[in-house]
Protein backbone atom coordinates (compact mmCIF):
# COMPACT_ATOMS: atom_id res chain seq x y z
CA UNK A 1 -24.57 6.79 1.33
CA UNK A 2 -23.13 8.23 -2.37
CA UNK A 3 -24.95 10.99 -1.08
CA UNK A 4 -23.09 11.71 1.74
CA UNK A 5 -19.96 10.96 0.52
CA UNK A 6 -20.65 13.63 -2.14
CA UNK A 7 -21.69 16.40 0.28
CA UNK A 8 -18.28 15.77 2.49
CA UNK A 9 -16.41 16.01 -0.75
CA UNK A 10 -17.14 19.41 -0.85
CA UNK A 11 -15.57 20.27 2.69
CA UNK A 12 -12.09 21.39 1.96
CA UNK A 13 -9.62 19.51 4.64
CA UNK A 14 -6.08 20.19 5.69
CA UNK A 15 -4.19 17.34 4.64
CA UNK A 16 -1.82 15.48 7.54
CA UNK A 17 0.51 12.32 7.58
CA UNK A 18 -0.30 10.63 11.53
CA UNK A 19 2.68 8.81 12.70
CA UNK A 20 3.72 6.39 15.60
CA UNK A 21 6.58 4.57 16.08
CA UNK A 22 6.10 0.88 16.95
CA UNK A 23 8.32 -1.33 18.44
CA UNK A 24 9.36 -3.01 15.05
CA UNK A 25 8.13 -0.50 12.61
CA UNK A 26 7.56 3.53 11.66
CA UNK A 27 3.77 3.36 11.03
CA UNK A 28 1.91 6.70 9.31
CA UNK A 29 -1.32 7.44 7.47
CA UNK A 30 -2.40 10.02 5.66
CA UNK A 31 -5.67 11.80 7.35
CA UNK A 32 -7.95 14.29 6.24
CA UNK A 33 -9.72 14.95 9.88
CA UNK A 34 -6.75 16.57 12.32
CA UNK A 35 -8.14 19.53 14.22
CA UNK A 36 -7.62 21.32 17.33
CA UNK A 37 -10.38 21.07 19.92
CA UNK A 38 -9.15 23.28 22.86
CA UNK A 39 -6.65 25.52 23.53
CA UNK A 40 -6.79 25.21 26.93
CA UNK A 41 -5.04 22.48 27.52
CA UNK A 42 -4.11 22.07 23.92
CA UNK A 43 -5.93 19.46 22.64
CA UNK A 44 -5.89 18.12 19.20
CA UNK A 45 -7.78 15.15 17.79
CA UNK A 46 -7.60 12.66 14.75
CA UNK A 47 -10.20 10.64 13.41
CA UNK A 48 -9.21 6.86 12.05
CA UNK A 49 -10.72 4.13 10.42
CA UNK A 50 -11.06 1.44 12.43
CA UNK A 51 -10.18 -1.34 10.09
CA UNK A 52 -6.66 0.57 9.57
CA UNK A 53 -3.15 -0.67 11.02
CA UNK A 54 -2.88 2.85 12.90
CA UNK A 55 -5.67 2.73 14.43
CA UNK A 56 -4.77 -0.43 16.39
CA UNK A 57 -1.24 1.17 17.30
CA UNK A 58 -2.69 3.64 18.50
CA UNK A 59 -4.98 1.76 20.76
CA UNK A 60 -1.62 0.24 22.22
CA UNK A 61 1.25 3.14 22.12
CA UNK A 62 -0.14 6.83 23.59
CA UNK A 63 2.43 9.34 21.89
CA UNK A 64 2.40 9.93 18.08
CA UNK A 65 3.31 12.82 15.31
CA UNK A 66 1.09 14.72 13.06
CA UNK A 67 2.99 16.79 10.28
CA UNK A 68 0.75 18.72 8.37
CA UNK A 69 1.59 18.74 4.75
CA UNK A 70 2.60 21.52 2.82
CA UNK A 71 0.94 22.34 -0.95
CA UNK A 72 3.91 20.62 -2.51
CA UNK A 73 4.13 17.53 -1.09
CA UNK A 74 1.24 15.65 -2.87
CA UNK A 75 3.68 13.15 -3.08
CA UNK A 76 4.04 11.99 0.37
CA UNK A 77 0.39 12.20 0.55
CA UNK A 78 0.16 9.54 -2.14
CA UNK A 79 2.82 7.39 -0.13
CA UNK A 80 0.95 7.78 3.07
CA UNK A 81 -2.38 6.67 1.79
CA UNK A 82 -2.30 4.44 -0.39
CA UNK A 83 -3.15 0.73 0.63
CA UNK A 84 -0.66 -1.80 1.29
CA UNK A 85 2.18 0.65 2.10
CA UNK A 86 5.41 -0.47 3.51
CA UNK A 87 6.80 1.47 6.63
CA UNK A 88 7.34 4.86 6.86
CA UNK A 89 11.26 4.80 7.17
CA UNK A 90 10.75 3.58 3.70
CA UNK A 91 8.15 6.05 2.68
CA UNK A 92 10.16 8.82 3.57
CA UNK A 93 13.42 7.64 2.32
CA UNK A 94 15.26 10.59 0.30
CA UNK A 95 12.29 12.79 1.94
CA UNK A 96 13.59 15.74 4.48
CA UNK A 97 12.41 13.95 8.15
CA UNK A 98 13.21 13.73 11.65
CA UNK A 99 12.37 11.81 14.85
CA UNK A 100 10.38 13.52 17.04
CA UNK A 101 12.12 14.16 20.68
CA UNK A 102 8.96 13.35 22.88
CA UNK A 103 7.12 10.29 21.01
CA UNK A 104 9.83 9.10 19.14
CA UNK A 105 8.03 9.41 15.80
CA UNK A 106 8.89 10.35 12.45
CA UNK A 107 8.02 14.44 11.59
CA UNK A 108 7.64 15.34 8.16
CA UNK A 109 9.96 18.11 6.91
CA UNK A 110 8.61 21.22 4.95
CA UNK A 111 5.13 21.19 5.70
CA UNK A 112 2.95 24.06 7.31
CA UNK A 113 3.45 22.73 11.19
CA UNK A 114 4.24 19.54 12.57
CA UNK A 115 3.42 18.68 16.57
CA UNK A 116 3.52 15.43 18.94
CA UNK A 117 0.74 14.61 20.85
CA UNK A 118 -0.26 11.94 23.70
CA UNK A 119 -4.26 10.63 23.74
CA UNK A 120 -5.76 11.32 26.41
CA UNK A 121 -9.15 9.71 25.26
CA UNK A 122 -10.75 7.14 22.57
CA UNK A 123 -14.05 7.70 21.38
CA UNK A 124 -15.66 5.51 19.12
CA UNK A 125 -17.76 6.58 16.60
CA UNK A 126 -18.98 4.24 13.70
CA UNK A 127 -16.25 3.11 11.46
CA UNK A 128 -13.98 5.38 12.84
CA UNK A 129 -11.96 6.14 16.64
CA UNK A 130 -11.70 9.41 17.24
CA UNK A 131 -8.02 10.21 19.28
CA UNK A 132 -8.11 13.11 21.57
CA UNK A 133 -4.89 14.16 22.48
CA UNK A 134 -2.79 16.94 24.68
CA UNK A 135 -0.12 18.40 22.36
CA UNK A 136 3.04 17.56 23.97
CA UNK A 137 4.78 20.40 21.55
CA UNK A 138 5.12 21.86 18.29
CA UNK A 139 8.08 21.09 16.38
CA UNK A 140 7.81 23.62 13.79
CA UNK A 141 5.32 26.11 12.21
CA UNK A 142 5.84 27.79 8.93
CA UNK A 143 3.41 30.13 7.75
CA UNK A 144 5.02 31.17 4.46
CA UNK A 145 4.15 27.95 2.95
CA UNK A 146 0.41 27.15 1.37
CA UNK A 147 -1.08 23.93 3.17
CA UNK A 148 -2.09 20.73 1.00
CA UNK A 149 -5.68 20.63 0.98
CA UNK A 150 -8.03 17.77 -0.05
CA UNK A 151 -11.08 18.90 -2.10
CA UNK A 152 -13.97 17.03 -3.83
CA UNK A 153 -11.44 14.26 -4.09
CA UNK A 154 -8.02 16.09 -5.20
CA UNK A 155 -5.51 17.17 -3.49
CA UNK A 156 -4.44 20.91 -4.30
């Protein structure tokens, strides 16, 4: 399995915070597999472990938030993955952020893009649940910033 998880390091991945707002917290986690899978209907979909918190909200709420970071915000990043986090109100305080207007979640300020999104289907597969989901809109998109990526275990 080292082997594997050597050859995927070498995939370079967009870095993006996945957000949904619960009924007694802001939940987020940072995710290296957001992509768009049609584009008509726009579809996007996000791959989560299936031992993480988000992954059970997201079994239970349908609308979330993906802001996809920008090259400087390593920092949030950090916040967003590491284990044991508190909620992302907190994660974000002092951080540019909004609530998004159709799933109630918190956006990211400054990235590349940031959309909101409703599943439309779960997929298991192994450890992880794969979320398809219509985009419900795009918040922003701003080209004339680098994305964050992830690569061979780094973010750049």
């Amino acid at each position: 399995m080292n082997e594997f998880v050597e050859a995927m390091a070498q995939v370079v991945t967009g870095v993006t915070v996945v957000t949904v707002k619960d009924e007694r917290d802001d939940v987020g986690v940072t995710v290296g597999t957001f992509t768009s899978i049609s584009l008509d209907p726009p579809l996007v979909m996000v791959s989560l472990d299936n031992t993480g918190y988000l992954n059970e909200l997201l079994l239970r709420h349908d609308r979330w938030a993906a802001s996809v970071l920008s090259a400087g915000q390593k920092t949030i990043a950090s916040r967003f993955a590491a284990a044991g986090r508190p909620g992302a109100r907190l994660l974000l305080a002092g951080m540019p952020h909004h609530r998004g207007e159709r799933s109630g979640a918190l956006i990211v300020d400054g990235g590349v893009t940031a959309l909101e999104a409703e599943t439309v289907k779960v997929v298991p597969a192994g450890d992880h649940t794969l979320f398809v989901a219509k985009v419900l809109g795009v918040d922003y998109v701003d080209a004339s910033v680098p994305p964050l990526t992830r690569y061979r275990s780094r973010y750049r």
